[in-house]
Every structure is written in structure tokens, then in C-alpha cells.
C-alpha atoms as a PDB file:
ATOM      1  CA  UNK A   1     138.108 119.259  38.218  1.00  0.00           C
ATOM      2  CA  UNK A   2     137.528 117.847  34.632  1.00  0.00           C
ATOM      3  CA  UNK A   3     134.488 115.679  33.942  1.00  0.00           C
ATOM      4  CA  UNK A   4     134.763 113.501  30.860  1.00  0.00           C
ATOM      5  CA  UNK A   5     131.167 113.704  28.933  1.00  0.00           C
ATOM      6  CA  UNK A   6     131.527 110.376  27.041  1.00  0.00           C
ATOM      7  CA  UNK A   7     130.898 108.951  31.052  1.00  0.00           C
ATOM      8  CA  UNK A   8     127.401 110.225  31.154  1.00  0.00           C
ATOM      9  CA  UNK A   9     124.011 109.953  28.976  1.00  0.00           C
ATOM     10  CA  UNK A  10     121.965 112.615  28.502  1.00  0.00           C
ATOM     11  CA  UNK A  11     118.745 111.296  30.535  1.00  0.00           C
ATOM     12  CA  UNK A  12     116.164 112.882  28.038  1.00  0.00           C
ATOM     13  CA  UNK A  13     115.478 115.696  30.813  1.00  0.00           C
ATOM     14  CA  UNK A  14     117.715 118.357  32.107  1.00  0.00           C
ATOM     15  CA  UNK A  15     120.455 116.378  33.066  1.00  0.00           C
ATOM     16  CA  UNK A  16     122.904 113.484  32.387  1.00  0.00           C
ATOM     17  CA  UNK A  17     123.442 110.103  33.896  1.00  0.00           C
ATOM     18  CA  UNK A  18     126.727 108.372  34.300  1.00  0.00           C
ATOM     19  CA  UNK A  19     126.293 105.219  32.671  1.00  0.00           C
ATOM     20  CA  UNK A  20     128.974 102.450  32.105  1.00  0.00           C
ATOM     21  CA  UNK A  21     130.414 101.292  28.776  1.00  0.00           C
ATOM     22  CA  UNK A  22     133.157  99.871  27.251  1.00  0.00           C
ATOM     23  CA  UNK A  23     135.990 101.926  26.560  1.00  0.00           C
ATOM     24  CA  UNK A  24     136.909 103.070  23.422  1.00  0.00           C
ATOM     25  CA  UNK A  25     139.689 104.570  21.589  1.00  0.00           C
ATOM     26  CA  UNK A  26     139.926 108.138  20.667  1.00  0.00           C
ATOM     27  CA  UNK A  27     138.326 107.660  16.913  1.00  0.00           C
ATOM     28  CA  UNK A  28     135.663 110.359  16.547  1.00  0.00           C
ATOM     29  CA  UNK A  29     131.857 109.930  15.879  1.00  0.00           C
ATOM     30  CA  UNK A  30     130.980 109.171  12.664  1.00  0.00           C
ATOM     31  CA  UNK A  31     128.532 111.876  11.420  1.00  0.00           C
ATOM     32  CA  UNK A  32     125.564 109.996   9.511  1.00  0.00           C
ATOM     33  CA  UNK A  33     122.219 111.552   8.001  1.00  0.00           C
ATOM     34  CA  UNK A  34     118.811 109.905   7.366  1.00  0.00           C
ATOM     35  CA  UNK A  35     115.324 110.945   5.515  1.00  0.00           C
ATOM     36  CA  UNK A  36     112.337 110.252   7.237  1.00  0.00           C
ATOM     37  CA  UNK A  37     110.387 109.939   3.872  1.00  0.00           C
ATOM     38  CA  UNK A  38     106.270 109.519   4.516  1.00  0.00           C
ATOM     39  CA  UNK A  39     104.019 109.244   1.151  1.00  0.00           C
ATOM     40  CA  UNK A  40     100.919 107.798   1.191  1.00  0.00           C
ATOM     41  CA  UNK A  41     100.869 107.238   4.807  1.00  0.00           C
ATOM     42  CA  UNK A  42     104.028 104.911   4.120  1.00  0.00           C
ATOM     43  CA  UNK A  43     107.715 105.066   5.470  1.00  0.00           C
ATOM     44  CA  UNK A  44     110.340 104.306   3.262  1.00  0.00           C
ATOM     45  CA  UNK A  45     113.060 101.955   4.954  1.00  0.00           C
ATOM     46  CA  UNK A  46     116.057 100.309   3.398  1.00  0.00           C
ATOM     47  CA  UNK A  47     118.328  97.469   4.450  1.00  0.00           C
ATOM     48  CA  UNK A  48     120.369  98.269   6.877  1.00  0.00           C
ATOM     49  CA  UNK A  49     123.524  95.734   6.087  1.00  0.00           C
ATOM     50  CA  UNK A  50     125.242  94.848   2.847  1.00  0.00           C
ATOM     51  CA  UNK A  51     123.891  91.512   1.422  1.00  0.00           C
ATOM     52  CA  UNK A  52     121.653  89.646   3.064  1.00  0.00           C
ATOM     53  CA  UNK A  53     123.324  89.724   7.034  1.00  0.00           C
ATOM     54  CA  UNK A  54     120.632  91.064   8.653  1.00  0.00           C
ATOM     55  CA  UNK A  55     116.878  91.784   8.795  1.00  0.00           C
ATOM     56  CA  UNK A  56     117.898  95.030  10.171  1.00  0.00           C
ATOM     57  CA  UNK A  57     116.266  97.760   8.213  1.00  0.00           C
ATOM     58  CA  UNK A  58     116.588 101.918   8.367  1.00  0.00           C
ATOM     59  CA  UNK A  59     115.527 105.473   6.519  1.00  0.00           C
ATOM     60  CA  UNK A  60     117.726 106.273   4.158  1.00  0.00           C
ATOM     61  CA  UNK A  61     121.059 108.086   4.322  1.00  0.00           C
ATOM     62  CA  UNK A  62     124.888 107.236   5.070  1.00  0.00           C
ATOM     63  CA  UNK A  63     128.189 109.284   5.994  1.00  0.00           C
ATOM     64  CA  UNK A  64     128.462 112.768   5.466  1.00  0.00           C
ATOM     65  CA  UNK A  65     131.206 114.178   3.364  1.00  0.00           C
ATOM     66  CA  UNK A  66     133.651 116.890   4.878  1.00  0.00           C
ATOM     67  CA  UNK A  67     132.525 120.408   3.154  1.00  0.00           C
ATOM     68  CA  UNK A  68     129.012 119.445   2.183  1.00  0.00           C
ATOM     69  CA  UNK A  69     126.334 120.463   4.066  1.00  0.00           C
ATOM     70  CA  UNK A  70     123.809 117.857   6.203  1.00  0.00           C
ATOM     71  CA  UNK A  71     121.101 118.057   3.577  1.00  0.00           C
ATOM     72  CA  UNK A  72     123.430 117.833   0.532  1.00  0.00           C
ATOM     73  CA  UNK A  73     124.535 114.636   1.836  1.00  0.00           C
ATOM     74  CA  UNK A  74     121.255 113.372   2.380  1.00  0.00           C
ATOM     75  CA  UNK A  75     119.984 114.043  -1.148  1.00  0.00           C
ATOM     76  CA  UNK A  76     122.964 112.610  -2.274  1.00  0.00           C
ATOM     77  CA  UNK A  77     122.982 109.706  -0.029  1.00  0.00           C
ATOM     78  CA  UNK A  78     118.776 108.883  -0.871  1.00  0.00           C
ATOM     79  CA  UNK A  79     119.576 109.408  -4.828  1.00  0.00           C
ATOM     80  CA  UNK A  80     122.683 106.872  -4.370  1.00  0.00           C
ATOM     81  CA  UNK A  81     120.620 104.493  -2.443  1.00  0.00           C
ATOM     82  CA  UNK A  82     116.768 104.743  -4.093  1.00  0.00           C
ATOM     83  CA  UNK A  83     117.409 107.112  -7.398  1.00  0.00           C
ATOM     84  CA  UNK A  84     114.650 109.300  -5.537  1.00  0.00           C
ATOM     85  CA  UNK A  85     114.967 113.242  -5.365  1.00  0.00           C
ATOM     86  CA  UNK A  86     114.501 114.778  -2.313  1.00  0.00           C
ATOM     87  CA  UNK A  87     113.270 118.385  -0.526  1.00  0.00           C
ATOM     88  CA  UNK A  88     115.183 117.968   2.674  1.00  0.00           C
ATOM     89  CA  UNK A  89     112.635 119.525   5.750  1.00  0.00           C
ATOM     90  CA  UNK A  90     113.674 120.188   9.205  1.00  0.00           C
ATOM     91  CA  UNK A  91     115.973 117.231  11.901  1.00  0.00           C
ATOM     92  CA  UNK A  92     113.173 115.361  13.702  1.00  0.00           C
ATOM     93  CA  UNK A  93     115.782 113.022  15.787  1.00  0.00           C
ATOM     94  CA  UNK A  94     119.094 112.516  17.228  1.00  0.00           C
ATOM     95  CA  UNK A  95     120.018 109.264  17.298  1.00  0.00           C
ATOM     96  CA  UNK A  96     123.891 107.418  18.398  1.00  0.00           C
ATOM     97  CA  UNK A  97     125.030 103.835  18.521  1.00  0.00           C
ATOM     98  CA  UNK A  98     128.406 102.106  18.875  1.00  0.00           C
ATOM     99  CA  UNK A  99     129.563  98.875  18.105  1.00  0.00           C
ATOM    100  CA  UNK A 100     132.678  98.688  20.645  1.00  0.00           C
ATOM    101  CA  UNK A 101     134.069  95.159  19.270  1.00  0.00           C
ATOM    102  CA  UNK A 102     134.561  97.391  16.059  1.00  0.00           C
ATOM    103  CA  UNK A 103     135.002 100.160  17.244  1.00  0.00           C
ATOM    104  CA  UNK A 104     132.684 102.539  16.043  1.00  0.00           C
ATOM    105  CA  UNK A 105     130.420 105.043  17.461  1.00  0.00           C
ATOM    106  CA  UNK A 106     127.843 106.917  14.682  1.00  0.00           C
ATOM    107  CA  UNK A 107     125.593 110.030  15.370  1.00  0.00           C
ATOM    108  CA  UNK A 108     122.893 110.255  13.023  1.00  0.00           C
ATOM    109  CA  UNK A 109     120.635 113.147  12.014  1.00  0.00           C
ATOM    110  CA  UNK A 110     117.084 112.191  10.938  1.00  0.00           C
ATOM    111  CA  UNK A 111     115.405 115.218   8.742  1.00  0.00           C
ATOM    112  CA  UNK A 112     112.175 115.377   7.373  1.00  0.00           C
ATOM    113  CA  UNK A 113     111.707 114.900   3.795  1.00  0.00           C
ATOM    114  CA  UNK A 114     109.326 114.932   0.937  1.00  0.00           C
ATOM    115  CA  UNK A 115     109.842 113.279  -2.616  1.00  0.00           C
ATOM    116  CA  UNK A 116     110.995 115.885  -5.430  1.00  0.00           C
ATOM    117  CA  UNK A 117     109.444 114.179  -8.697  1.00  0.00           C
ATOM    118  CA  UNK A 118     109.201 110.697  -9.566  1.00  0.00           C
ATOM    119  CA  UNK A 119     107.709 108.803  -6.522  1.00  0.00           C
ATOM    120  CA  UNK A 120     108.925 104.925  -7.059  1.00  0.00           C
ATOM    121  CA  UNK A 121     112.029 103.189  -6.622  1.00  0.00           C
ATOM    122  CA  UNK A 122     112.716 101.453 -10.209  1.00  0.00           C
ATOM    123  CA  UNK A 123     112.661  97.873  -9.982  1.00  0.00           C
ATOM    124  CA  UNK A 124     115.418  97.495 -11.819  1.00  0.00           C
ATOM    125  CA  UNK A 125     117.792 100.456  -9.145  1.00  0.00           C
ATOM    126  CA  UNK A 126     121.369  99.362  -7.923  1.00  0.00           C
ATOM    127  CA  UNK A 127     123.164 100.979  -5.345  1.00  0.00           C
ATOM    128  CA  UNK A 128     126.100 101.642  -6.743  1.00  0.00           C
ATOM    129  CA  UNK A 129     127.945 100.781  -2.993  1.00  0.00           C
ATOM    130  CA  UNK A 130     125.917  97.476  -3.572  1.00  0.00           C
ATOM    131  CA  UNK A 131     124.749  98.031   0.511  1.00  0.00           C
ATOM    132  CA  UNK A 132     121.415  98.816  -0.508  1.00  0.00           C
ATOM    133  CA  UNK A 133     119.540  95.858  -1.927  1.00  0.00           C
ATOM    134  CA  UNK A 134     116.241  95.887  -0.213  1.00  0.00           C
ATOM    135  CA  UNK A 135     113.818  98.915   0.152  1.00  0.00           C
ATOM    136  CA  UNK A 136     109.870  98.504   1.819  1.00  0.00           C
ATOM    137  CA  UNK A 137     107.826 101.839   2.101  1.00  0.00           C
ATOM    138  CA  UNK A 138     105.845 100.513   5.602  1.00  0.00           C
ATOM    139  CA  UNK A 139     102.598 101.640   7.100  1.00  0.00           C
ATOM    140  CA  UNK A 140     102.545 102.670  11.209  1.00  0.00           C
ATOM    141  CA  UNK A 141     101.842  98.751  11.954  1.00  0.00           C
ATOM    142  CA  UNK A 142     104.111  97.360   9.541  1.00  0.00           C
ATOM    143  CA  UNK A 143     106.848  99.230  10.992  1.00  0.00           C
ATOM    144  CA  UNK A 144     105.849  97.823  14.311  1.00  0.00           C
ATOM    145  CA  UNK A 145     106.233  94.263  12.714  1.00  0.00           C
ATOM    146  CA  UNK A 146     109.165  94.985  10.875  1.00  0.00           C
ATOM    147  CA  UNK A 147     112.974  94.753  13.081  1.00  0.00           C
ATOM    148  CA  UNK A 148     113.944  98.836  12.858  1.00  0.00           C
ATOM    149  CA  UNK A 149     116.086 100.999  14.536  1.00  0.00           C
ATOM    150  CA  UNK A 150     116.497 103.426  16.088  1.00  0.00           C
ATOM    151  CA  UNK A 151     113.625 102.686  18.382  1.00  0.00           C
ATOM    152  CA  UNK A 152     112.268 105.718  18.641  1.00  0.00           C
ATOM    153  CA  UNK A 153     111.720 105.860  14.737  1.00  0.00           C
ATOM    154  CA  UNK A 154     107.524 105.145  14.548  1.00  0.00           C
ATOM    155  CA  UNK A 155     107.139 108.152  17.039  1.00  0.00           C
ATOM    156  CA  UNK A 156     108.798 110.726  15.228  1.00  0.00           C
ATOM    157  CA  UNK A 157     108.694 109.636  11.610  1.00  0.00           C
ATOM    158  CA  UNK A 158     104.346 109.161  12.106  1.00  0.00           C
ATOM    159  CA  UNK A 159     103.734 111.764  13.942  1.00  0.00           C
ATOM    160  CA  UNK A 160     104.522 115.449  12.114  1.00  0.00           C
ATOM    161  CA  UNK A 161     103.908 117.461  15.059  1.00  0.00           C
ATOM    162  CA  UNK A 162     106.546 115.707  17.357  1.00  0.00           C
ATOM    163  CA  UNK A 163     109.210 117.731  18.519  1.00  0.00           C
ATOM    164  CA  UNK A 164     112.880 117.045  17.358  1.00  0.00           C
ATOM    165  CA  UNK A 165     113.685 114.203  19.435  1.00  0.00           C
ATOM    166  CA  UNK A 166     117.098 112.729  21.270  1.00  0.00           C
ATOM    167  CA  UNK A 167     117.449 108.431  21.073  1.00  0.00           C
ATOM    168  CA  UNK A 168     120.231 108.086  23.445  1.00  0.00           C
ATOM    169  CA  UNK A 169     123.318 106.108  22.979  1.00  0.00           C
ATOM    170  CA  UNK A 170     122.849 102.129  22.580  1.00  0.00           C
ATOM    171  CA  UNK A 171     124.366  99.108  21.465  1.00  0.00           C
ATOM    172  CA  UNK A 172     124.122  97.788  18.418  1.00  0.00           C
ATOM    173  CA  UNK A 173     125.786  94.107  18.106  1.00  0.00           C
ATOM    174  CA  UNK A 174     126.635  92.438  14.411  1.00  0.00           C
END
């Protein structure tokens, strides 16, 4: 007997859950990385959505490219985004969401990271994707005041000696 895995959630134990969810087509996961980036007691966050469509805002980070590794694309993806050089640390969260009216499903790696050099976003910076418009560096509270995902993100981006952490699958609507 075959068991299809995309039926179940992992339950954050030692076992999954069989959950219900739309179906979706065969696309694969797209593979996304993200810097948790503390300094001064401040997370940097970014918007989240081109243009103004949402208060949504996240780390850092985008699409990987095929042959690069996971922390090349995330010091490529914070340059592109901020114009900030990174030292990429170790994953601190594992993080999925799908959007089945479109769709998509995206895994996303969250690493630590510290800044490399210069430690302010120029006022003047463009993303040259023009997603990127909006950045905030927030304190523990502000993130609690500000509309984030994942969820989990305060817990493991404020606290350095949290474990590498799992945010299971959930949906994200536009």
C-alpha cells in the first residue's frame, strides 16, 4: 500500500496528521530563502507584495536559483532587495504556504544572518524587481503589532537559542 505524504501534516511531534486541502496539480514547491537579520535588538522586515496590495510584511529573501547554493541566494536575494551584505548563519525555521486559487505552494528556509558592512538601507534603494518598496527594522513588540508571517517568526527570529523550528503548512489568501 502507497500513502501519499501531501495528505498528512507533520504534527510538530513524531508523527503526521492527515489533514484536508484542496487539491492541487502536480507543480512542485517553490524553494524560497529568508534572513532573519537582528541589529540593535531590531528585525528587519520588508513588504511582502509588490506595490502597495497588502500590509503583509516578511524577512528578506525570494526564489532560489537552480545551481546556487541556499545562502548564495540569500545574499543575493537581501543585496537585490535592501543593498545590504550579508554573513549567512545557520536555518532557524521551516516554513510552507500555498495559495490553491493560484496554485502555488512555497517552502521557505529562514537562516540566521548578520550584516557584512554598511548597516542602513539607503533612502534613496530600489529593488530592481520593484516588489520591494517598504522595509521597517522592528523591535519584539513592534513585530507583535505589525501583520507578519509566518507566525512563528517572533519566536525564532528573538530568541538565538531556539532550536531550528518547523511552521507547518497554511493558507495564505490574496
Amino acid at each position: 500500500m502507497q500513502i501519499d505524504l501531501r495528505d498528512f501534516t507533520w504534527n510538530g511531534g513524531a508523527s503526521f496528521i492527515r489533514t484536508e486541502s484542496p487539491k492541487m496539480s502536480e507543480k512542485p514547491p517553490r524553494v524560497a530563502v529568508r534572513a532573519i537579520i537582528i541589529h540593535e535588538d531590531r528585525l528587519l522586515l520588508v513588504n511582502a507584495w509588490a506595490g502597495q496590495k497588502s500590509p503583509l510584511m516578511c524577512t528578506p529573501g525570494g526564489g532560489v536559483n537552480i545551481g546556487t547554493s541556499l545562502p548564495e541566494n540569500l545574499k543575493r536575494e537581501v543585496f537585490e532587495e535592501t543593498g545590504l551584505d550579508i554573513i549567512v548563519g545557520a536555518p532557524a525555521l521551516v516554513n510552507e504556504f500555498h495559495m490553491p486559487e493560484k496554485n502555488f505552494h512555497q517552502v521557505e528556509v529562514f537562516f540566521r544572518c548578520t550584516l557584512d558592512g554598511k548597516t542602513s538601507i539607503a533612502d534613496d534603494w530600489k529593488d530592481l524587481e520593484n516588489i520591494v518598496n517598504r522595509h521597517i527594522w522592528v523591535t519584539e513588540a513592534g513585530l507583535a503589532e505589525t501583520m507578519h508571517k509566518p507566525s512563528s517568526l517572533g519566536r525564532v527570529a528573538f530568541d538565538p537559542d531556539c532550536d531550528l523550528m518547523y511552521d507547518p503548512l497554511e493558507l495564505i489568501v490574496s
